[in-house]
PDB file of N, CA and C in Angstrom:
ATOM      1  N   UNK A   1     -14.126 -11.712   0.108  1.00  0.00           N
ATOM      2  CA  UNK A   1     -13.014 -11.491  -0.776  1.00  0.00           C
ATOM      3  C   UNK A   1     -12.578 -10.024  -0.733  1.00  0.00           C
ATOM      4  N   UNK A   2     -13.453  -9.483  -0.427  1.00  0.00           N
ATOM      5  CA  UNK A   2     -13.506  -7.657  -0.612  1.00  0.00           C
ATOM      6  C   UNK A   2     -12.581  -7.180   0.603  1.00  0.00           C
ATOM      7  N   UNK A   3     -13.124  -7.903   1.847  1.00  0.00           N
ATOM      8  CA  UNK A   3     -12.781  -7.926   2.821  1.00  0.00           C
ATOM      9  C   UNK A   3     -10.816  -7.910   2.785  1.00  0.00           C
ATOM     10  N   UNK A   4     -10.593  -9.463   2.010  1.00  0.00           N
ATOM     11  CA  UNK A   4      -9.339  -9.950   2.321  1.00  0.00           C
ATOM     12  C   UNK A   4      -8.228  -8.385   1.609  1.00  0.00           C
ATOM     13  N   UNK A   5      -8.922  -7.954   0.549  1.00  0.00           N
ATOM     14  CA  UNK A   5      -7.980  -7.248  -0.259  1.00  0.00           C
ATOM     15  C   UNK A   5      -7.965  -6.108   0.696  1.00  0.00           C
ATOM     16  N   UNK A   6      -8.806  -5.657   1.303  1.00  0.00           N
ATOM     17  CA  UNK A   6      -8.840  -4.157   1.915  1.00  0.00           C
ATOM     18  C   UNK A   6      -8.184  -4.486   3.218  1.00  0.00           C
ATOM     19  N   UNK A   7      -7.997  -5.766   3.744  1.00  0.00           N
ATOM     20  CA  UNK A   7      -7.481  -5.994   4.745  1.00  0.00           C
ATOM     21  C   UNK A   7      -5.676  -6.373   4.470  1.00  0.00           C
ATOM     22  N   UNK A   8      -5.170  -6.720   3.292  1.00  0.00           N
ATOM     23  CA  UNK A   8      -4.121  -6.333   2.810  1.00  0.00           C
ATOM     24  C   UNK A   8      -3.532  -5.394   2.308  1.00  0.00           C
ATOM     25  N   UNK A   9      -4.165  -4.229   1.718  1.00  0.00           N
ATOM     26  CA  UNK A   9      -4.172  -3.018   1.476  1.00  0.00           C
ATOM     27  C   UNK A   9      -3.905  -2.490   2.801  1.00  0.00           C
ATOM     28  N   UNK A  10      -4.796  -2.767   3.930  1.00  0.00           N
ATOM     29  CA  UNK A  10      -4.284  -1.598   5.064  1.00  0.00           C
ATOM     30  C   UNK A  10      -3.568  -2.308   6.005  1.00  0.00           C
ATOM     31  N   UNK A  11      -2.435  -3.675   5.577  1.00  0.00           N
ATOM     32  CA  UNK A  11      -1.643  -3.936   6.388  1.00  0.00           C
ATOM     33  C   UNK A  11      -0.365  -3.670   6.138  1.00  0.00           C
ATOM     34  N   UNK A  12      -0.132  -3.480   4.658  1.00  0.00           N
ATOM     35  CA  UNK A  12       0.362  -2.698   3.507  1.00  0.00           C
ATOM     36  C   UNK A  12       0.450  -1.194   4.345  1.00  0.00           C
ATOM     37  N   UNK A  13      -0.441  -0.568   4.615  1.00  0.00           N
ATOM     38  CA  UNK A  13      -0.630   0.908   4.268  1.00  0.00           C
ATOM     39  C   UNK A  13       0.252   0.980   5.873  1.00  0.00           C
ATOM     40  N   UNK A  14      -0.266   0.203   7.156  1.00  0.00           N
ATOM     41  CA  UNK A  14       0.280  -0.019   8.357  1.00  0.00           C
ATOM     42  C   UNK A  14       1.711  -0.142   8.436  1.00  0.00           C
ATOM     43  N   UNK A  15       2.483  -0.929   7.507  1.00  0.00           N
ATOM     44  CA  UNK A  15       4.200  -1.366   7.693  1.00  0.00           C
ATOM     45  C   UNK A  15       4.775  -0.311   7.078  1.00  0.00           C
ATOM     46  N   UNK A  16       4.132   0.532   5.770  1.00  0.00           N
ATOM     47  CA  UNK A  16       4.692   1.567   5.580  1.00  0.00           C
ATOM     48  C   UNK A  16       4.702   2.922   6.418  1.00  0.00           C
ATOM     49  N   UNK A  17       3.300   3.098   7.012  1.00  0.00           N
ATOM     50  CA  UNK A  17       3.270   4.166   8.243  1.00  0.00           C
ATOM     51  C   UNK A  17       4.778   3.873   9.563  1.00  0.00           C
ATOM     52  N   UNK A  18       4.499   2.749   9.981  1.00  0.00           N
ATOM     53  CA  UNK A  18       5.405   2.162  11.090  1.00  0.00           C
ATOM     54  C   UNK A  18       7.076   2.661  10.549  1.00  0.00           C
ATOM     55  N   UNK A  19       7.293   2.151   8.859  1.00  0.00           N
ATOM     56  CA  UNK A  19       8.616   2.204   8.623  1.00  0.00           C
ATOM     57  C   UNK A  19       8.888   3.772   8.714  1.00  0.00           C
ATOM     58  N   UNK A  20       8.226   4.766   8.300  1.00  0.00           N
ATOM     59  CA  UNK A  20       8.188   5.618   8.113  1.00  0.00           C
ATOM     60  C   UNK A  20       8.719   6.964   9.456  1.00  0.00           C
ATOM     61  N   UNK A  21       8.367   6.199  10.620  1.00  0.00           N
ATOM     62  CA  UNK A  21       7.999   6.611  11.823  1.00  0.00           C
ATOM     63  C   UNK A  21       9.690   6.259  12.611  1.00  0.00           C
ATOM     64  N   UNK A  22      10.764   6.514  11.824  1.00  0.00           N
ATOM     65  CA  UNK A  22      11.689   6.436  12.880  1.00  0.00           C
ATOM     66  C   UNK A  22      12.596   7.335  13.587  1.00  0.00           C
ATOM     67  N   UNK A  23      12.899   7.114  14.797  1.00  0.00           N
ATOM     68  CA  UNK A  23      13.776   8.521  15.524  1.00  0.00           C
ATOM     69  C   UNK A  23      14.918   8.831  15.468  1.00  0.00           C
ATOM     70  N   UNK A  24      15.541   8.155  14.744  1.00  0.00           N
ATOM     71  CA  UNK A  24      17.739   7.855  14.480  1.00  0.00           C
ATOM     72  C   UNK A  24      17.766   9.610  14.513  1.00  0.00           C
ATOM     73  N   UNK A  25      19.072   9.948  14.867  1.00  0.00           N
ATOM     74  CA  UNK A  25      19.494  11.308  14.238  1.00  0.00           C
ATOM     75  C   UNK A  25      20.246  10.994  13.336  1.00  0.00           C
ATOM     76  N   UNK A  26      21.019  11.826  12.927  1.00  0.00           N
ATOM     77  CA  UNK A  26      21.707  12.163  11.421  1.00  0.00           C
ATOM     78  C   UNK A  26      22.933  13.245  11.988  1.00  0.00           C
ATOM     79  N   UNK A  27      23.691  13.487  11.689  1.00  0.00           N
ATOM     80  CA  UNK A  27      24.785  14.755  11.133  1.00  0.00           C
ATOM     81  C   UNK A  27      23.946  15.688  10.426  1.00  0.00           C
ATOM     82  N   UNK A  28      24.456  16.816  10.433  1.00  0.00           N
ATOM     83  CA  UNK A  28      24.608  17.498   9.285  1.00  0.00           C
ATOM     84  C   UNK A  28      25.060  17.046   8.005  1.00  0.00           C
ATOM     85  N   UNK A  29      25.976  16.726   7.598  1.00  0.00           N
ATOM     86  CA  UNK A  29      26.441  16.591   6.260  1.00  0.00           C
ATOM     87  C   UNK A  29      25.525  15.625   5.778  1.00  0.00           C
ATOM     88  N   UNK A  30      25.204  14.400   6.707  1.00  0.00           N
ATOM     89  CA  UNK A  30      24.715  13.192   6.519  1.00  0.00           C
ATOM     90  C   UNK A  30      23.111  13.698   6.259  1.00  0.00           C
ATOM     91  N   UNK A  31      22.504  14.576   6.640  1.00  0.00           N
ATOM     92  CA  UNK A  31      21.210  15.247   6.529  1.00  0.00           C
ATOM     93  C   UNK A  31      21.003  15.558   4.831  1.00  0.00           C
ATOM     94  N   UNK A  32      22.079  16.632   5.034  1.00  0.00           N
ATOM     95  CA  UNK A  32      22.320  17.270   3.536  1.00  0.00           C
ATOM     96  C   UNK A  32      22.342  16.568   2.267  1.00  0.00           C
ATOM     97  N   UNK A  33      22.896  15.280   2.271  1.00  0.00           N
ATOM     98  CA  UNK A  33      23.121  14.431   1.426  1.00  0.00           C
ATOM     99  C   UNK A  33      21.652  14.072   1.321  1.00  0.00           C
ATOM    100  N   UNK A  34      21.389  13.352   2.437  1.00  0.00           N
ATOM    101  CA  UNK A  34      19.911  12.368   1.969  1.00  0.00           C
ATOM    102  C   UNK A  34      19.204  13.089   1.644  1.00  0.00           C
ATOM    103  N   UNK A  35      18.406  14.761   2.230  1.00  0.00           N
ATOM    104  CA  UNK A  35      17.813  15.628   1.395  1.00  0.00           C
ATOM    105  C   UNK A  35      17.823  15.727   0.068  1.00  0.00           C
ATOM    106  N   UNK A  36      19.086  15.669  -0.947  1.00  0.00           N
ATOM    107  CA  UNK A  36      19.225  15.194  -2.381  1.00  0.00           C
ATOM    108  C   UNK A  36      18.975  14.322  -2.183  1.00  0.00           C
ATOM    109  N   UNK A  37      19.137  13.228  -1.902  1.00  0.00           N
ATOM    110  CA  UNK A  37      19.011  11.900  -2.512  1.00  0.00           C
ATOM    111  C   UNK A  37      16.667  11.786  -2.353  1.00  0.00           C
ATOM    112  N   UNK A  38      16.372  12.520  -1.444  1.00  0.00           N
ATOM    113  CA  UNK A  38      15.006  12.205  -1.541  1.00  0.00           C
ATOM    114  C   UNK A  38      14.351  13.189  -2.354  1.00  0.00           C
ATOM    115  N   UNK A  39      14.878  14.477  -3.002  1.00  0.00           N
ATOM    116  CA  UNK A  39      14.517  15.717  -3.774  1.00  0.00           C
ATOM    117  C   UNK A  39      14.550  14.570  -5.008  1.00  0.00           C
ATOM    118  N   UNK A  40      15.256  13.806  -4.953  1.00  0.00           N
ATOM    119  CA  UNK A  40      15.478  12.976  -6.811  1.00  0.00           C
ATOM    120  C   UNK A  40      14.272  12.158  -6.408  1.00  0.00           C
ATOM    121  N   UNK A  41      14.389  11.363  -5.534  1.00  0.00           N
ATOM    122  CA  UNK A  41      13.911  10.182  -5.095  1.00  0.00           C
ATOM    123  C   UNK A  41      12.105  10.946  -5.686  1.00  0.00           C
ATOM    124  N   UNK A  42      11.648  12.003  -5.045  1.00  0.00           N
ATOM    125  CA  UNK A  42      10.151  12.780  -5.307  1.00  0.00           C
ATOM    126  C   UNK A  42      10.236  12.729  -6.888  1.00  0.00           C
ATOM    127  N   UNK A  43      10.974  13.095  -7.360  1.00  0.00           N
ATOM    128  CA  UNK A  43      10.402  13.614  -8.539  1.00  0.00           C
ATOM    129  C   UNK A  43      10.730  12.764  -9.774  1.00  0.00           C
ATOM    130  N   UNK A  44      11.321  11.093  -8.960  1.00  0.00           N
ATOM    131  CA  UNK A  44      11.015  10.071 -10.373  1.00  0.00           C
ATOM    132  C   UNK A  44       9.486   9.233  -9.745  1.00  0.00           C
ATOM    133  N   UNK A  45       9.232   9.676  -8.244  1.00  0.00           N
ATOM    134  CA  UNK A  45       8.596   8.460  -7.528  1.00  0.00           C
ATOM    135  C   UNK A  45       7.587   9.108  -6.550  1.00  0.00           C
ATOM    136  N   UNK A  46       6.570   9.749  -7.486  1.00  0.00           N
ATOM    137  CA  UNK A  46       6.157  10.917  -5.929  1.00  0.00           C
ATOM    138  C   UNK A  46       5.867  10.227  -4.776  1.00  0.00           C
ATOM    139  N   UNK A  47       5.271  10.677  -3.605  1.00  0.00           N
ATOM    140  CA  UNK A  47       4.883  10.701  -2.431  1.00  0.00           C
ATOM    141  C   UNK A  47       3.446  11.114  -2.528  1.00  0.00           C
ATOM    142  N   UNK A  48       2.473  10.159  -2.234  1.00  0.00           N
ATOM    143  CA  UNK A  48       0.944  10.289  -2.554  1.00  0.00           C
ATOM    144  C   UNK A  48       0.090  10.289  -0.823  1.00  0.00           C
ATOM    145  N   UNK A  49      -0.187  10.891  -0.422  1.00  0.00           N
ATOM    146  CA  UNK A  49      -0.775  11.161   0.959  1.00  0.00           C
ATOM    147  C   UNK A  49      -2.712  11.084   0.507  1.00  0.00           C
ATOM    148  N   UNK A  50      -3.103  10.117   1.233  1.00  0.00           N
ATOM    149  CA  UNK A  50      -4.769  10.290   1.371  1.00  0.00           C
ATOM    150  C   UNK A  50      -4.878   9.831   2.883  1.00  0.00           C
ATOM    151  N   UNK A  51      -6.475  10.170   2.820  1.00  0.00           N
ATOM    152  CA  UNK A  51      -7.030  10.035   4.492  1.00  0.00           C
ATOM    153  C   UNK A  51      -7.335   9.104   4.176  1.00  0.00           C
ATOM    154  N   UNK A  52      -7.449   7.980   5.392  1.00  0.00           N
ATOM    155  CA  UNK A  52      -7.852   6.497   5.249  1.00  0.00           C
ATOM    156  C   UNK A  52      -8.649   6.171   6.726  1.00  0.00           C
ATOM    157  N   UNK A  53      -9.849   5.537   6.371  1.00  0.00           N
ATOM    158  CA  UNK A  53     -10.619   5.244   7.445  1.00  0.00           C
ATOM    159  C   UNK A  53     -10.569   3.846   7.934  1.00  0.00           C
ATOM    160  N   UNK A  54      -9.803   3.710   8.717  1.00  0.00           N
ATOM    161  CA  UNK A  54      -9.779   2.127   9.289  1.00  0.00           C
ATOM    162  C   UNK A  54     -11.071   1.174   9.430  1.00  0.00           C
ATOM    163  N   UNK A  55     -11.645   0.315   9.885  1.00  0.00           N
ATOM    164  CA  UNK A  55     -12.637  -0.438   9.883  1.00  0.00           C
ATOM    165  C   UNK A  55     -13.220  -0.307  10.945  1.00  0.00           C
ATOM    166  N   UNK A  56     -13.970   0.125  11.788  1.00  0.00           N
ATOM    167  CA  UNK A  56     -14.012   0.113  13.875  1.00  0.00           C
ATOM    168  C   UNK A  56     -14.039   0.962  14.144  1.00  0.00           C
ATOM    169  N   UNK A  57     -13.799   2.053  13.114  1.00  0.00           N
ATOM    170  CA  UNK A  57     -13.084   3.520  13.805  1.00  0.00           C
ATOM    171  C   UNK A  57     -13.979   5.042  12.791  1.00  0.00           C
ATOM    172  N   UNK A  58     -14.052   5.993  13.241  1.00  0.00           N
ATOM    173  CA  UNK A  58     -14.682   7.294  12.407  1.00  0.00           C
ATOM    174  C   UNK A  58     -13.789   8.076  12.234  1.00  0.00           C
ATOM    175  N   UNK A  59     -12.388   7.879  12.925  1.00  0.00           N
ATOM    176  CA  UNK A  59     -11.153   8.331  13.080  1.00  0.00           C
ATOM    177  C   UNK A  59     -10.192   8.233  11.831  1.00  0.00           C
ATOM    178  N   UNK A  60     -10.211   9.263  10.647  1.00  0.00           N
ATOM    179  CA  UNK A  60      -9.348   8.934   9.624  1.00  0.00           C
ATOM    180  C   UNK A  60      -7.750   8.993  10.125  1.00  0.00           C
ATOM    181  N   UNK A  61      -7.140   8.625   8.842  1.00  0.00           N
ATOM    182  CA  UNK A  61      -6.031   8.649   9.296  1.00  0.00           C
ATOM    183  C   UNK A  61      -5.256   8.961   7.698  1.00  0.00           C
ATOM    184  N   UNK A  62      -3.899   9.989   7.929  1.00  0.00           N
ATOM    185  CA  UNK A  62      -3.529   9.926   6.552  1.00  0.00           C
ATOM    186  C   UNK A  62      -2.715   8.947   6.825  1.00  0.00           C
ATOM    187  N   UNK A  63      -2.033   8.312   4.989  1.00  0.00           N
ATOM    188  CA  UNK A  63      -1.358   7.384   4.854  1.00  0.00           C
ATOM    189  C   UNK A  63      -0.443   7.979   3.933  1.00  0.00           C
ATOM    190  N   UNK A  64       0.765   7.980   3.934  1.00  0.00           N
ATOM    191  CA  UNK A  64       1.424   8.568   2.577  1.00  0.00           C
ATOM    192  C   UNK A  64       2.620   7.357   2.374  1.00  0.00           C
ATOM    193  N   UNK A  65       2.572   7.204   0.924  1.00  0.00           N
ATOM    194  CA  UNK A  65       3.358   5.904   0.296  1.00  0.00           C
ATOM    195  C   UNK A  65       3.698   6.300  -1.493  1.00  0.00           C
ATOM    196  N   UNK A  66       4.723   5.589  -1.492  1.00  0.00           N
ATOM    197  CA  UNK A  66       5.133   6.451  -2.569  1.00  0.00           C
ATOM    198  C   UNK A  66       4.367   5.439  -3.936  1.00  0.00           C
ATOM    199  N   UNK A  67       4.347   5.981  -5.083  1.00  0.00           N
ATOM    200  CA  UNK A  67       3.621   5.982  -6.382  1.00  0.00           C
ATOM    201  C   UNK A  67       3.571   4.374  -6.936  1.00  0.00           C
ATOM    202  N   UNK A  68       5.106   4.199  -6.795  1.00  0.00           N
ATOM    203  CA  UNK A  68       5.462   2.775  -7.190  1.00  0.00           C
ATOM    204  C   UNK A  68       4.515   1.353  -6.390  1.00  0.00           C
ATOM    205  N   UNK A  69       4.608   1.973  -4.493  1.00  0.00           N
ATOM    206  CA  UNK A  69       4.026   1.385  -3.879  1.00  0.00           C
ATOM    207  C   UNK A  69       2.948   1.013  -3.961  1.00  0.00           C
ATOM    208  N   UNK A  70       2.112   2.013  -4.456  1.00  0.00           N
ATOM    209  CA  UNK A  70       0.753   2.133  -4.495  1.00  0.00           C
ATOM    210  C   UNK A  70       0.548   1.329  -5.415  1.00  0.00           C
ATOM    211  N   UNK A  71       0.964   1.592  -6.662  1.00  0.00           N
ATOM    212  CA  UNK A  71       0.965   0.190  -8.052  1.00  0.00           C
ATOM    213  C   UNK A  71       1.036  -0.746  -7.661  1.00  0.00           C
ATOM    214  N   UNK A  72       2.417  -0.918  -6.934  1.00  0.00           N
ATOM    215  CA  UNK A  72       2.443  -2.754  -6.710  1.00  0.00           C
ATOM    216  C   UNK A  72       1.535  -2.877  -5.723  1.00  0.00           C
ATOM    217  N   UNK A  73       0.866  -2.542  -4.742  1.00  0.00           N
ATOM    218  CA  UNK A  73      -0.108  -2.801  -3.949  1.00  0.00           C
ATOM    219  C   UNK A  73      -1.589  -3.183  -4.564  1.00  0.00           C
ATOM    220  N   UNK A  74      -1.869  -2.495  -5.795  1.00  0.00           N
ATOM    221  CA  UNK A  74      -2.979  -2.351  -6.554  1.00  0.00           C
ATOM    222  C   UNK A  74      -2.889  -3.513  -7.284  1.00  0.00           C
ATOM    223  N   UNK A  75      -1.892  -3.875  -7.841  1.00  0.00           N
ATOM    224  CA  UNK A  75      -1.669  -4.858  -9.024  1.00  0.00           C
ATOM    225  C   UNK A  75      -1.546  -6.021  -7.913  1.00  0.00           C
ATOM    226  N   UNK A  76      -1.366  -6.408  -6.989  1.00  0.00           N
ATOM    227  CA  UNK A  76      -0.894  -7.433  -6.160  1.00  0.00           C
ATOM    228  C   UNK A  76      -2.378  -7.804  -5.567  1.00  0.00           C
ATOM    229  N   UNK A  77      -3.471  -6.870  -5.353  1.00  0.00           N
ATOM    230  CA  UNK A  77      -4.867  -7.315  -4.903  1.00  0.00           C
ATOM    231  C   UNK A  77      -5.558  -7.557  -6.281  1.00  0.00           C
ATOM    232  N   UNK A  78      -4.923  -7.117  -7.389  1.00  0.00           N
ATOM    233  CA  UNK A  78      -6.052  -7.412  -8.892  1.00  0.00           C
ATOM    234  C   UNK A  78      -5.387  -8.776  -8.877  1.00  0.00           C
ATOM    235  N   UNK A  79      -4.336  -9.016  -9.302  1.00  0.00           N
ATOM    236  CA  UNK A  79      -3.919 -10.544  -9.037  1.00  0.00           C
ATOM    237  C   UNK A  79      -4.361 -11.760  -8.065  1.00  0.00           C
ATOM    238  N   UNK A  80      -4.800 -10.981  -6.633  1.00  0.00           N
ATOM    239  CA  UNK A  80      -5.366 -11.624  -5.972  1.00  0.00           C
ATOM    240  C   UNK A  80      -6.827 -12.001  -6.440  1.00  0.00           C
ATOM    241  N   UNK A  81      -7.810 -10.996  -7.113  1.00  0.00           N
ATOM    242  CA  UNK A  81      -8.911 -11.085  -6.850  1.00  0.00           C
ATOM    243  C   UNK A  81      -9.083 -12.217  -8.397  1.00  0.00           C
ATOM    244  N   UNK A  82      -8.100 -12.036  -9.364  1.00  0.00           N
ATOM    245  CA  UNK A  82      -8.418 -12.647 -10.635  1.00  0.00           C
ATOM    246  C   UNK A  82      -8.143 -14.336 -10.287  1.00  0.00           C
ATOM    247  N   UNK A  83      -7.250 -14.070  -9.244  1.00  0.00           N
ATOM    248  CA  UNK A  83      -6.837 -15.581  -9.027  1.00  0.00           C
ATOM    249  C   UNK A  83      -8.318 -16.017  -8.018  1.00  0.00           C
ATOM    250  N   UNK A  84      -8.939 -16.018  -7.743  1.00  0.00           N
ATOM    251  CA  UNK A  84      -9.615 -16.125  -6.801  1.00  0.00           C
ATOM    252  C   UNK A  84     -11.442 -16.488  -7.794  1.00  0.00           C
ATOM    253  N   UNK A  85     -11.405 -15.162  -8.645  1.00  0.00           N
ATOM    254  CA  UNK A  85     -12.447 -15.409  -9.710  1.00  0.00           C
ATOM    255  C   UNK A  85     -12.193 -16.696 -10.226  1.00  0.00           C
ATOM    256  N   UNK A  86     -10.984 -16.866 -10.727  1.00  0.00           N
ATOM    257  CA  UNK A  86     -10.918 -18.363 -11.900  1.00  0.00           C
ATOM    258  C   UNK A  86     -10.992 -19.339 -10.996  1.00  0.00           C
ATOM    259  N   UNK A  87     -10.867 -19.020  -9.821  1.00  0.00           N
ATOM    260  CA  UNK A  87     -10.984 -20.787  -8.384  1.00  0.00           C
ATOM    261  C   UNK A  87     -12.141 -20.795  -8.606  1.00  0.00           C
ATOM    262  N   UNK A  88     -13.184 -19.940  -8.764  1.00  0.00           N
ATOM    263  CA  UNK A  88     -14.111 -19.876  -8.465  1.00  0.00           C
ATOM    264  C   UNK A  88     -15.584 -20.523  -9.508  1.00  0.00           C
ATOM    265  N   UNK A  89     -14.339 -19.968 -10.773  1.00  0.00           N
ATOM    266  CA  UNK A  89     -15.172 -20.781 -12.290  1.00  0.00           C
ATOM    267  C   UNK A  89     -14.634 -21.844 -12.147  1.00  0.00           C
ATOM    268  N   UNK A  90     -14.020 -22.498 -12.090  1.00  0.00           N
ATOM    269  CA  UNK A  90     -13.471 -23.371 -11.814  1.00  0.00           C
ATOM    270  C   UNK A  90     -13.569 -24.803 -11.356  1.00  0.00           C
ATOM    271  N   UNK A  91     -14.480 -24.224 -10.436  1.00  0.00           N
ATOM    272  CA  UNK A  91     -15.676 -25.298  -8.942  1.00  0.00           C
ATOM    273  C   UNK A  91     -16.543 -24.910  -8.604  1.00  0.00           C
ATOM    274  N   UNK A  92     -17.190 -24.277  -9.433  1.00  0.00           N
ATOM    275  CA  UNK A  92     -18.522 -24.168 -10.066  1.00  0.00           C
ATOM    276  C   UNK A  92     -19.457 -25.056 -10.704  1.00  0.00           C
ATOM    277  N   UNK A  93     -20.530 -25.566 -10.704  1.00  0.00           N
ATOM    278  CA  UNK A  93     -20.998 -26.274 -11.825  1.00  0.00           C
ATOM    279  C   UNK A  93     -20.997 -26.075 -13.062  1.00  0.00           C
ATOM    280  N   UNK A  94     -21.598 -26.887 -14.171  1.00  0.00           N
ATOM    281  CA  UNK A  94     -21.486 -26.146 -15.330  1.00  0.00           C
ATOM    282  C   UNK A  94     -22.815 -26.425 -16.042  1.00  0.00           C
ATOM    283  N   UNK A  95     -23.398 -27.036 -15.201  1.00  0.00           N
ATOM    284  CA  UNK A  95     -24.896 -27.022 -15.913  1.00  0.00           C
ATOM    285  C   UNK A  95     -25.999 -27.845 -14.678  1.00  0.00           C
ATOM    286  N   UNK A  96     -27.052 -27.779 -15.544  1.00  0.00           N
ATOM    287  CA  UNK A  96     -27.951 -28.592 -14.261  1.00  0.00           C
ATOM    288  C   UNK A  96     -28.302 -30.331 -14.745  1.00  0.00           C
ATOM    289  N   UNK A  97     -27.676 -30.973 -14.037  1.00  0.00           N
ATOM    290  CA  UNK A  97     -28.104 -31.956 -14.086  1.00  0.00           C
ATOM    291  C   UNK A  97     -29.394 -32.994 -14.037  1.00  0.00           C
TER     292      UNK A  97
END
């Protein structure tokens, strides 16, 4: 179970690295603009950077994803794991026969 969440967590952490990673150019003006628009964007929604150690590997790696992300990522594996506990009481026995 531990497994599944950390293995969604860093497939999660993977699509945001990838999105993150693109080469388009820009204008000038067109630069200038989005610079505001991500100066606001930081300071309702920071940008959280940690080192992350893949599974196979001794090779960290940083990951940076913004604040909101990180929540819904967190809250989306507690949901997983609660749903998973109650399957679990669930189909369980409940005494010894």
């Amino acid at each position: 179970m531990k497994q599944q969440i950390l293995a969604l967590i860093a497939f999660a952490m993977v699509a945001l690295l990838s999105a993150c990673s693109s080469t388009g150019g820009s204008s000038a003006g067109t630069a200038n603009s989005t610079t505001n628009a991500v100066a606001q964007a930081n300071e309702e929604d920071p940008l959280i950077c940690e080192n992350y150690i893949p599974s196979g590997t001794r090779i960290a790696r940083k990951v940076c994803i913004r604040q909101s992300e990180k929540d819904r990522i967190q809250e989306q594996a507690q949901t997983i794991t609660q749903e998973n506990q109650r399957r679990a009481v669930i189909g369980s026995p409940t005494g010894n026969d």
